[in-house]
Every structure is written in structure tokens, then in C-alpha cells.
PDB file of N, CA and C in Angstrom:
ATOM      1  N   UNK A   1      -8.221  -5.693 -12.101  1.00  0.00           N
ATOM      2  CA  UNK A   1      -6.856  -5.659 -11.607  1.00  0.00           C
ATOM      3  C   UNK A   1      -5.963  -6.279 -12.675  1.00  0.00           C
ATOM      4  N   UNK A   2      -5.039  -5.676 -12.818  1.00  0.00           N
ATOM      5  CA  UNK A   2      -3.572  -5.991 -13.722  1.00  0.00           C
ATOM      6  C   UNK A   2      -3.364  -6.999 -13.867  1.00  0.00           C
ATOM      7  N   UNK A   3      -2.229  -8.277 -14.043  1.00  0.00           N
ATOM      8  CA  UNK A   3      -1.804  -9.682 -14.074  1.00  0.00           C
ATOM      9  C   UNK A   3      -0.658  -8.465 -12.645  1.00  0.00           C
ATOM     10  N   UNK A   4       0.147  -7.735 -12.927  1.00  0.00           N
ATOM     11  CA  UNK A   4       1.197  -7.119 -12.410  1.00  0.00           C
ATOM     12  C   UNK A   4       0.530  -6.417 -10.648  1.00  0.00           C
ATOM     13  N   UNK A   5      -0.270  -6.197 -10.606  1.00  0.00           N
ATOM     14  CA  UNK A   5      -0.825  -5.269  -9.646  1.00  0.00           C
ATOM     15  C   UNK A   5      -1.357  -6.999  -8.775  1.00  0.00           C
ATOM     16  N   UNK A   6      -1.820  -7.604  -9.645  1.00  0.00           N
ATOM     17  CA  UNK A   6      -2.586  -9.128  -8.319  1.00  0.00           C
ATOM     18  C   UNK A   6      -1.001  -9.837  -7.977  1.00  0.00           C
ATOM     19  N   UNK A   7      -0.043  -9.503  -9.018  1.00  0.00           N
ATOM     20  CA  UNK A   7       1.646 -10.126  -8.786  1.00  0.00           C
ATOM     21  C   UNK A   7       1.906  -9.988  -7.065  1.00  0.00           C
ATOM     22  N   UNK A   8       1.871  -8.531  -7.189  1.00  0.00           N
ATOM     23  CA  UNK A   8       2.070  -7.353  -6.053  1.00  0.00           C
ATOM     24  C   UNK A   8       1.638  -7.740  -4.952  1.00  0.00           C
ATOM     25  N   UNK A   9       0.779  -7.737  -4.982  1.00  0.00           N
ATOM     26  CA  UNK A   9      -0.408  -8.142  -3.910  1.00  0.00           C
ATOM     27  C   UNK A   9      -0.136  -9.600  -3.341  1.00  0.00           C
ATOM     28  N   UNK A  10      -0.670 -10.360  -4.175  1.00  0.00           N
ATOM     29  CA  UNK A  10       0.243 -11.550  -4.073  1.00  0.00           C
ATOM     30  C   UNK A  10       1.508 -11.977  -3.241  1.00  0.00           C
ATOM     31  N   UNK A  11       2.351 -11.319  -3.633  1.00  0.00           N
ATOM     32  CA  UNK A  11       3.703 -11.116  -2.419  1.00  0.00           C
ATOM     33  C   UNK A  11       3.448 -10.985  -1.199  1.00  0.00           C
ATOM     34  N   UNK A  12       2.676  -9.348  -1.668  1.00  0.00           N
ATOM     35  CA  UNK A  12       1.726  -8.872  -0.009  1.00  0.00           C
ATOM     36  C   UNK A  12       1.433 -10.116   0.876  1.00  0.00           C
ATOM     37  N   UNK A  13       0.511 -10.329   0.832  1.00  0.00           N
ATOM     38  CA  UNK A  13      -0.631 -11.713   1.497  1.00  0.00           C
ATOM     39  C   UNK A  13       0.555 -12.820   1.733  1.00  0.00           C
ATOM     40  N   UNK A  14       1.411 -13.114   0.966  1.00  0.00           N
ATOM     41  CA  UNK A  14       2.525 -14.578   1.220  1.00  0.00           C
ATOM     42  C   UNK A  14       2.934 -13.966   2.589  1.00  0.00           C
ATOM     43  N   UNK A  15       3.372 -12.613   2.552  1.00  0.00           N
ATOM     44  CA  UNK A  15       4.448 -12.419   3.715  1.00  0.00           C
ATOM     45  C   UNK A  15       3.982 -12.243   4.445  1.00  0.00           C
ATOM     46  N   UNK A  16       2.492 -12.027   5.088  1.00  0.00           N
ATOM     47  CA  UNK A  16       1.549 -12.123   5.955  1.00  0.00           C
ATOM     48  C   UNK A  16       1.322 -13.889   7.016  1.00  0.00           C
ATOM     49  N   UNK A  17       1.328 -14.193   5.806  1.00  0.00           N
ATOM     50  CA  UNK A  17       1.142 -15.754   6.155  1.00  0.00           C
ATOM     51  C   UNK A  17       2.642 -15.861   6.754  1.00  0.00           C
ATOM     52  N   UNK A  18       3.371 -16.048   6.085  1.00  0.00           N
ATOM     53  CA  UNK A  18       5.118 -16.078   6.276  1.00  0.00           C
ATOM     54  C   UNK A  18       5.563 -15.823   7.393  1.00  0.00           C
ATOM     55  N   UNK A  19       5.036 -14.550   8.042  1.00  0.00           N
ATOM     56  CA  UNK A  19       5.660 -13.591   9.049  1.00  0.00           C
ATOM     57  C   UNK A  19       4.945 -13.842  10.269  1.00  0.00           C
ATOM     58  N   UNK A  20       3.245 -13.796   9.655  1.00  0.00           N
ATOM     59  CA  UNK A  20       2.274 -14.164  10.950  1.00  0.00           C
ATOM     60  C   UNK A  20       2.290 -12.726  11.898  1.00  0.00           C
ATOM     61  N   UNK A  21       2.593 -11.805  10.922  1.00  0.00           N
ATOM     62  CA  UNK A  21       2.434 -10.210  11.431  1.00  0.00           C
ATOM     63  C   UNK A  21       1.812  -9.168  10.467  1.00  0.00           C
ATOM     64  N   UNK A  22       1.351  -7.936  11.784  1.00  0.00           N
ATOM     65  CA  UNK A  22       0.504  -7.639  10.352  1.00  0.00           C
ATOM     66  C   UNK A  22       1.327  -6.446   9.351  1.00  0.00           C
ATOM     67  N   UNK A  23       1.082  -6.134   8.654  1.00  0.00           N
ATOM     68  CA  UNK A  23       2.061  -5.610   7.682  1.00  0.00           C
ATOM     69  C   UNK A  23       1.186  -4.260   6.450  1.00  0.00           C
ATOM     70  N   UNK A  24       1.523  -3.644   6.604  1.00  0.00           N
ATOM     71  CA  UNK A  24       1.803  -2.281   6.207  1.00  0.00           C
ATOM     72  C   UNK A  24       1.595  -1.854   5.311  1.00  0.00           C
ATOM     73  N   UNK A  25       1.145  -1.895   4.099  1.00  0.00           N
ATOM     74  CA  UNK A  25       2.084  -0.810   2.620  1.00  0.00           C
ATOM     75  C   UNK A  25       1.324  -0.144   2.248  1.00  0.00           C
ATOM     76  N   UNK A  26       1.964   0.599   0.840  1.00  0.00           N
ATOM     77  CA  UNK A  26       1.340   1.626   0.193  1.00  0.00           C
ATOM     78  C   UNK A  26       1.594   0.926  -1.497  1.00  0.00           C
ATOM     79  N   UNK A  27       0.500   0.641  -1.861  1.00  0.00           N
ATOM     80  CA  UNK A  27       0.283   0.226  -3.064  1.00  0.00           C
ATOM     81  C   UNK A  27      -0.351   0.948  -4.275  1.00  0.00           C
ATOM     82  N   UNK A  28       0.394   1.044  -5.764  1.00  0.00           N
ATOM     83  CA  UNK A  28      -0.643   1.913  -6.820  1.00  0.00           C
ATOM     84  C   UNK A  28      -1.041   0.211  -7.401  1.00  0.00           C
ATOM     85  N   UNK A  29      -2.783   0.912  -7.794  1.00  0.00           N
ATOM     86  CA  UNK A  29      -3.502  -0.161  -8.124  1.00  0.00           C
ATOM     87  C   UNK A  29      -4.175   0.330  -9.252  1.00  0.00           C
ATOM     88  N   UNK A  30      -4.869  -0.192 -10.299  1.00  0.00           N
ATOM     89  CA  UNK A  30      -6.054   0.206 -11.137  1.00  0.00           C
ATOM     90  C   UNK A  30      -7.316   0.079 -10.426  1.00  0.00           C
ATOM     91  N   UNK A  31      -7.975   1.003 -10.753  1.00  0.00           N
ATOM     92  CA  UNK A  31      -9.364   1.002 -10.497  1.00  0.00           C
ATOM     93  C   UNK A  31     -10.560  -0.218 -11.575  1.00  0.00           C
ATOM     94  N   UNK A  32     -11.678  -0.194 -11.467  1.00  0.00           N
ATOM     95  CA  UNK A  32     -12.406  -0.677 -12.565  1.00  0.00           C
ATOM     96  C   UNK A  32     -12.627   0.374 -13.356  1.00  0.00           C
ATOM     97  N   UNK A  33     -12.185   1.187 -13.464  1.00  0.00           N
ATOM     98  CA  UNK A  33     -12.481   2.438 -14.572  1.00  0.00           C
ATOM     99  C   UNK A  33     -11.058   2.204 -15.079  1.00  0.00           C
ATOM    100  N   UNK A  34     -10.023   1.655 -14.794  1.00  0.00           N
ATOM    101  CA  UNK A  34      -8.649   1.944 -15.620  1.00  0.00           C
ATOM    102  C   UNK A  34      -8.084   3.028 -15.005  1.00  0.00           C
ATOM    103  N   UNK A  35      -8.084   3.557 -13.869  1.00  0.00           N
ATOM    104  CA  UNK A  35      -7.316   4.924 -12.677  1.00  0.00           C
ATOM    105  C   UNK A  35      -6.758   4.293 -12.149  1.00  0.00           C
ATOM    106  N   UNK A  36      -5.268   4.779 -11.922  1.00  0.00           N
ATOM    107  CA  UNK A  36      -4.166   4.431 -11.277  1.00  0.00           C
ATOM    108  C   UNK A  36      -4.604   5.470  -9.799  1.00  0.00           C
ATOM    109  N   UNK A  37      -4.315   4.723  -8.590  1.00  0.00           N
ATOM    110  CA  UNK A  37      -4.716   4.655  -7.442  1.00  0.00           C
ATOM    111  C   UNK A  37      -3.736   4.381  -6.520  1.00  0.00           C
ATOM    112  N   UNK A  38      -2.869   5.038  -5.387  1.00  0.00           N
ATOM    113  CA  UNK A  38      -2.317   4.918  -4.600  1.00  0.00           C
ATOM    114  C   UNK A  38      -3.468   4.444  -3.268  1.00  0.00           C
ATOM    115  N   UNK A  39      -3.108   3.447  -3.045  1.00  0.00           N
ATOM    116  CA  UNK A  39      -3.539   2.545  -1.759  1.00  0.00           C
ATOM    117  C   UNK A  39      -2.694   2.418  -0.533  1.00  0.00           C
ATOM    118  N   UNK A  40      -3.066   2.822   0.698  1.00  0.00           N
ATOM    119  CA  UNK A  40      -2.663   2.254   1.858  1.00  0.00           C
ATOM    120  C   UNK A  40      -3.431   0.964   2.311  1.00  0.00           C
ATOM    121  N   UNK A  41      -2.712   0.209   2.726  1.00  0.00           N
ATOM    122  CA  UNK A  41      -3.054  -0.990   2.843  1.00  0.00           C
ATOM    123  C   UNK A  41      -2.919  -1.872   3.906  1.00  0.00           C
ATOM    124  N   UNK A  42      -3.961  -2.242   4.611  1.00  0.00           N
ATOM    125  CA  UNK A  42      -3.714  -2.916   6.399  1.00  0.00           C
ATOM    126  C   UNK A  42      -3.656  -4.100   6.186  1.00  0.00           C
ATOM    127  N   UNK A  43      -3.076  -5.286   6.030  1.00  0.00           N
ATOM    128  CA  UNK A  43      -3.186  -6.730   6.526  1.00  0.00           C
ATOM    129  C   UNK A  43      -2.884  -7.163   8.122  1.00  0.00           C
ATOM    130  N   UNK A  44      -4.364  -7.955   8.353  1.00  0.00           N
ATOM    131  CA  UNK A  44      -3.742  -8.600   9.917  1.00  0.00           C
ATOM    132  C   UNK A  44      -4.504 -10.054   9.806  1.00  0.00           C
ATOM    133  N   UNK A  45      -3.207 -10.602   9.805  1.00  0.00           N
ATOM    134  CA  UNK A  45      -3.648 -12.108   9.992  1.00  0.00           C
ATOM    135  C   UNK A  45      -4.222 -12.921  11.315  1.00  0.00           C
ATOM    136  N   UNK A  46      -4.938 -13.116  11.432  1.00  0.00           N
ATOM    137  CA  UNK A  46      -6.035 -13.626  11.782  1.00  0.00           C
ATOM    138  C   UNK A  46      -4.943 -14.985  12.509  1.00  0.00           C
ATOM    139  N   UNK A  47      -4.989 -15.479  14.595  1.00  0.00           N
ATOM    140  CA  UNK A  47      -3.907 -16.727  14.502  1.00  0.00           C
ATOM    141  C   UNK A  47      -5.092 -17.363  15.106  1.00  0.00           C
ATOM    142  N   UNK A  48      -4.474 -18.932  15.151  1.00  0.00           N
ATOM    143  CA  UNK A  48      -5.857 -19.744  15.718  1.00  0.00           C
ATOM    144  C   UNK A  48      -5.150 -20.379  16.994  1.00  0.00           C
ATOM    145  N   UNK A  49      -5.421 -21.450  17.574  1.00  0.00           N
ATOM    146  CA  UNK A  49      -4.654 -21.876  18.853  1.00  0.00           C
ATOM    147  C   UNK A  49      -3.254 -22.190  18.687  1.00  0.00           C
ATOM    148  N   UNK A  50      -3.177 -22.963  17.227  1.00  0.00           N
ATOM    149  CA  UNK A  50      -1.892 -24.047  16.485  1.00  0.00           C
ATOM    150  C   UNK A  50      -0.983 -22.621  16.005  1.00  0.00           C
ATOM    151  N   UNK A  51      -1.007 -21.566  16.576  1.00  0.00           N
ATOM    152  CA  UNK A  51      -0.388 -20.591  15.614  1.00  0.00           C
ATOM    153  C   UNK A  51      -0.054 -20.785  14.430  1.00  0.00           C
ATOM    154  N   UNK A  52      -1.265 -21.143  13.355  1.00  0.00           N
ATOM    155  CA  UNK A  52      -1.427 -20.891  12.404  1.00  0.00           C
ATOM    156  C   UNK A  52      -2.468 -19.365  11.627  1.00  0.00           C
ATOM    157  N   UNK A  53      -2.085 -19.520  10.934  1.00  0.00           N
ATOM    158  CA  UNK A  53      -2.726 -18.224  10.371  1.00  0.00           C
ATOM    159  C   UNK A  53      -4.151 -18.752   9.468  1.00  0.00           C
ATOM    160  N   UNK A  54      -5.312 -18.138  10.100  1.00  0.00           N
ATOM    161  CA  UNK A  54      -6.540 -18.709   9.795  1.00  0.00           C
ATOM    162  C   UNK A  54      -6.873 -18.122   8.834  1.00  0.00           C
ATOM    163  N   UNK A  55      -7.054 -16.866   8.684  1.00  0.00           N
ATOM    164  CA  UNK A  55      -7.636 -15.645   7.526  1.00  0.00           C
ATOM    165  C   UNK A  55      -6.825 -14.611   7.476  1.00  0.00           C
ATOM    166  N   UNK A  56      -6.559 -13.740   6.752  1.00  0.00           N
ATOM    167  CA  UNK A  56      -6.083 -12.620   6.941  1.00  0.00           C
ATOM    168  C   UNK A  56      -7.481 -11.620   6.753  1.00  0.00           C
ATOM    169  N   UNK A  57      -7.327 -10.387   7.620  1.00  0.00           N
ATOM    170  CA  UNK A  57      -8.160  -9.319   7.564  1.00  0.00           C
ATOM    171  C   UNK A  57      -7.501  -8.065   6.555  1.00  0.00           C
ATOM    172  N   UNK A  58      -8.418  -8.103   5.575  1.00  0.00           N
ATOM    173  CA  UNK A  58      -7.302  -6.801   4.725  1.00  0.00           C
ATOM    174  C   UNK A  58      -8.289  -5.403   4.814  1.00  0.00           C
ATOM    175  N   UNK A  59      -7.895  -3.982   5.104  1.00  0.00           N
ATOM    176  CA  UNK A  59      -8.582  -3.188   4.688  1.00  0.00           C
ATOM    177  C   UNK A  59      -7.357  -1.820   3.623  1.00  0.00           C
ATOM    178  N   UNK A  60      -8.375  -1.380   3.259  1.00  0.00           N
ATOM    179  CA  UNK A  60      -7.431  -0.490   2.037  1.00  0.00           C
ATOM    180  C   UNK A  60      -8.210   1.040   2.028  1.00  0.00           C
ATOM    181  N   UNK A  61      -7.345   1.890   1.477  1.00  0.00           N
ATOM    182  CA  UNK A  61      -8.022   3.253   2.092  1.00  0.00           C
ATOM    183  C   UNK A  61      -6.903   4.023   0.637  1.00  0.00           C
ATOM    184  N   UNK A  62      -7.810   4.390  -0.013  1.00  0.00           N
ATOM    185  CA  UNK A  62      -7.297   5.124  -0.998  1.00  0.00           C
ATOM    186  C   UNK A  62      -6.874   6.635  -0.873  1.00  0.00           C
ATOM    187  N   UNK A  63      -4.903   6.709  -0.643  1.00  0.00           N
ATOM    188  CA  UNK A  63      -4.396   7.953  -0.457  1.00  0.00           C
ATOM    189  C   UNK A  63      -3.996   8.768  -1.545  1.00  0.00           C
ATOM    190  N   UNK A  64      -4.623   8.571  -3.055  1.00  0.00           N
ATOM    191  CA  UNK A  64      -4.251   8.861  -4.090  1.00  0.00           C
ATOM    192  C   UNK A  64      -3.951  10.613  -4.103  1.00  0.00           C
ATOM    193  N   UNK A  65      -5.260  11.352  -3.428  1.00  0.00           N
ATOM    194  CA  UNK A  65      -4.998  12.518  -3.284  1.00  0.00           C
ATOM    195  C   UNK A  65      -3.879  13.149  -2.141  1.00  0.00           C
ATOM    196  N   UNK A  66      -3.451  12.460  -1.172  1.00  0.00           N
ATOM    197  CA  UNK A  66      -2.299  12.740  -0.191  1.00  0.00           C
ATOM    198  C   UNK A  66      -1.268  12.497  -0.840  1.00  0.00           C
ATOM    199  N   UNK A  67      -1.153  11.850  -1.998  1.00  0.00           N
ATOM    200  CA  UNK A  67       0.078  11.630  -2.421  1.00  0.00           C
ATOM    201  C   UNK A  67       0.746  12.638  -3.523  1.00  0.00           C
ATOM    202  N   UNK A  68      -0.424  12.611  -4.221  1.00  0.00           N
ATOM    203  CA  UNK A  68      -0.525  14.291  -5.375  1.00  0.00           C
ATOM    204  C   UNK A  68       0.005  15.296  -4.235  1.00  0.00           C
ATOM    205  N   UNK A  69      -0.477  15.592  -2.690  1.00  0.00           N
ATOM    206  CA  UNK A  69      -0.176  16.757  -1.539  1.00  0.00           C
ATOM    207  C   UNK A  69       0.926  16.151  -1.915  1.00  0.00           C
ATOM    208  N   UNK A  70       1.917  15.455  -1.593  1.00  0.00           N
ATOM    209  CA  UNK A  70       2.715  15.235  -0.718  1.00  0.00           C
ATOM    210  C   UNK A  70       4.131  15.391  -1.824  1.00  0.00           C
ATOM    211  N   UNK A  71       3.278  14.985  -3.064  1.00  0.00           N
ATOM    212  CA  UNK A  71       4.512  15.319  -4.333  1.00  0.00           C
ATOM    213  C   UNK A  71       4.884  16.601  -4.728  1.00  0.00           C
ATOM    214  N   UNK A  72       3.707  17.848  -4.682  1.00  0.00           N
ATOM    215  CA  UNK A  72       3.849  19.345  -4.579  1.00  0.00           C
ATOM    216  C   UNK A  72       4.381  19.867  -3.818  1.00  0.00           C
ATOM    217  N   UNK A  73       4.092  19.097  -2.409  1.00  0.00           N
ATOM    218  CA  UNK A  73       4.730  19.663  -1.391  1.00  0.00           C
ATOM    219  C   UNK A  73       6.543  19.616  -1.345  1.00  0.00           C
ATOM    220  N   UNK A  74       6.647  18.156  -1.724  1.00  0.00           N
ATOM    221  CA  UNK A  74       8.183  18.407  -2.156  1.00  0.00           C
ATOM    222  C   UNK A  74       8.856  19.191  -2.875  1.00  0.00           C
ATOM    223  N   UNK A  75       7.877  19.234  -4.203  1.00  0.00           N
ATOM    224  CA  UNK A  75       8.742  20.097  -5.637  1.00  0.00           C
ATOM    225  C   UNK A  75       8.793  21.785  -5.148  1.00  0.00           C
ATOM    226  N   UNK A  76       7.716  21.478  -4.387  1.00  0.00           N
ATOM    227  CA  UNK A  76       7.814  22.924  -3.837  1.00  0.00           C
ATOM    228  C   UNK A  76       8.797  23.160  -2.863  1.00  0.00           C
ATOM    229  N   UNK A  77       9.214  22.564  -1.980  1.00  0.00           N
ATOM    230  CA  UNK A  77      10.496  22.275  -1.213  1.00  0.00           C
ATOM    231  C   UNK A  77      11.565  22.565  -1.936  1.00  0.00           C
ATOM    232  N   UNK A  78      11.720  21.232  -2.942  1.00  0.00           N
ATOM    233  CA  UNK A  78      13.103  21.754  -3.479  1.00  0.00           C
ATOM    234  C   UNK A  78      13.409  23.182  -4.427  1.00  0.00           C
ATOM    235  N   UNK A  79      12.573  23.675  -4.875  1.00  0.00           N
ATOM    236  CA  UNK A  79      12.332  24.645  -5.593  1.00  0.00           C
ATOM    237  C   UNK A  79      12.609  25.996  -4.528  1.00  0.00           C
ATOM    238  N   UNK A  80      12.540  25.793  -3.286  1.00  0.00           N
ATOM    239  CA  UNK A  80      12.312  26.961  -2.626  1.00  0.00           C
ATOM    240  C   UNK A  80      13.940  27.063  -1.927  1.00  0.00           C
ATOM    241  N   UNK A  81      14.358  25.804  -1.406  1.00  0.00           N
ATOM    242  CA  UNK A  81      15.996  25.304  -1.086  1.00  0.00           C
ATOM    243  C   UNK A  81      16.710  25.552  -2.262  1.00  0.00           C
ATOM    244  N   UNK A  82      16.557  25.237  -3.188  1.00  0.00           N
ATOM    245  CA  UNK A  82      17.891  25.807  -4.294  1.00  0.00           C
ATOM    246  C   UNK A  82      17.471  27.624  -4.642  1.00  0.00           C
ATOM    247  N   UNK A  83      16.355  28.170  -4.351  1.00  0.00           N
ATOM    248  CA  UNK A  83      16.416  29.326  -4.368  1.00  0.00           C
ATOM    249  C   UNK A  83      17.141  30.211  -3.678  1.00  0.00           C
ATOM    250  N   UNK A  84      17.246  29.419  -2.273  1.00  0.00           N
ATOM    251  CA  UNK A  84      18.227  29.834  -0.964  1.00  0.00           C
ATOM    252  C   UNK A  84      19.456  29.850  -1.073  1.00  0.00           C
ATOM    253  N   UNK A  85      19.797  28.608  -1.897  1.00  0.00           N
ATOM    254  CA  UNK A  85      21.219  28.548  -2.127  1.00  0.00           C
ATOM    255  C   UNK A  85      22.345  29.465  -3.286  1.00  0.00           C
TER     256      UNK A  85
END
């Protein structure tokens, strides 16, 4: 992982603790091969009696290929709307 990508993350996890909710994103990461990687990303913090935040639970699910869909799918969008116009 990057110095810039653990930065990221980093933030992530503070505002977990911070918020004491669980929280959401979509993160690009390096791989151990050096591949840039679009990540969805679950944090749920974990509360104990003192509503404090004990652990956080993280899971991550790599949408790298939905996102390649989802960028064609646009260009192809706009490409097809200014044809109309």
C-alpha cells in the first residue's frame, strides 16, 4: 500500500471511530502486484456498553470491473445523447 492510499484509509477508520457509524466508500487502492483497484468498502464499528467503539469490522470487495461497466456505459450514453441532439 502507498504512503497516499494508507493516508486515505486512515481518514476512513478516524471517522468511524468519530461518528460511531458505519460508513460506506468506494476506494482506488494498489494491489501487491502494483494494480490500481477500485474497492467498495464496509466499516462497522464494533460499540461496547460505555458507547465506545471497541473494534471496527472492515470488509472490502473489489468493484474494479463494475467500474470499467459503468465508465462505458456512460461514454456510451453521452455519445448516443449528443447524437440525438
Amino acid at each position: 500500500m502507498i504512503e497516499e492510499d494508507a493516508h486515505e484509509l486512515s481518514k476512513s477508520i478516524k471517522g468511524v471511530f468519530e461518528e460511531k457509524r458505519q460508513v460506506h466508500t468506494e476506494m482506488f487502492l494498489y494491489n501487491s502486484l502494483g494494480e490500481k483497484k477500485l474497492l467498495y468498502i464496509l466499516q462497522t464499528p464494533r460499540i461496547d456498553e460505555n458507547s465506545n467503539v471497541k473494534h471496527i469490522v472492515c470488509a472490502a470487495v473489489d468493484i474494479t470491473e463494475r467500474g470499467k461497466f459503468e465508465d462505458e456505459l456512460f461514454k456510451t450514453t453521452i455519445i448516443k445523447t449528443s447524437d440525438a441532439i
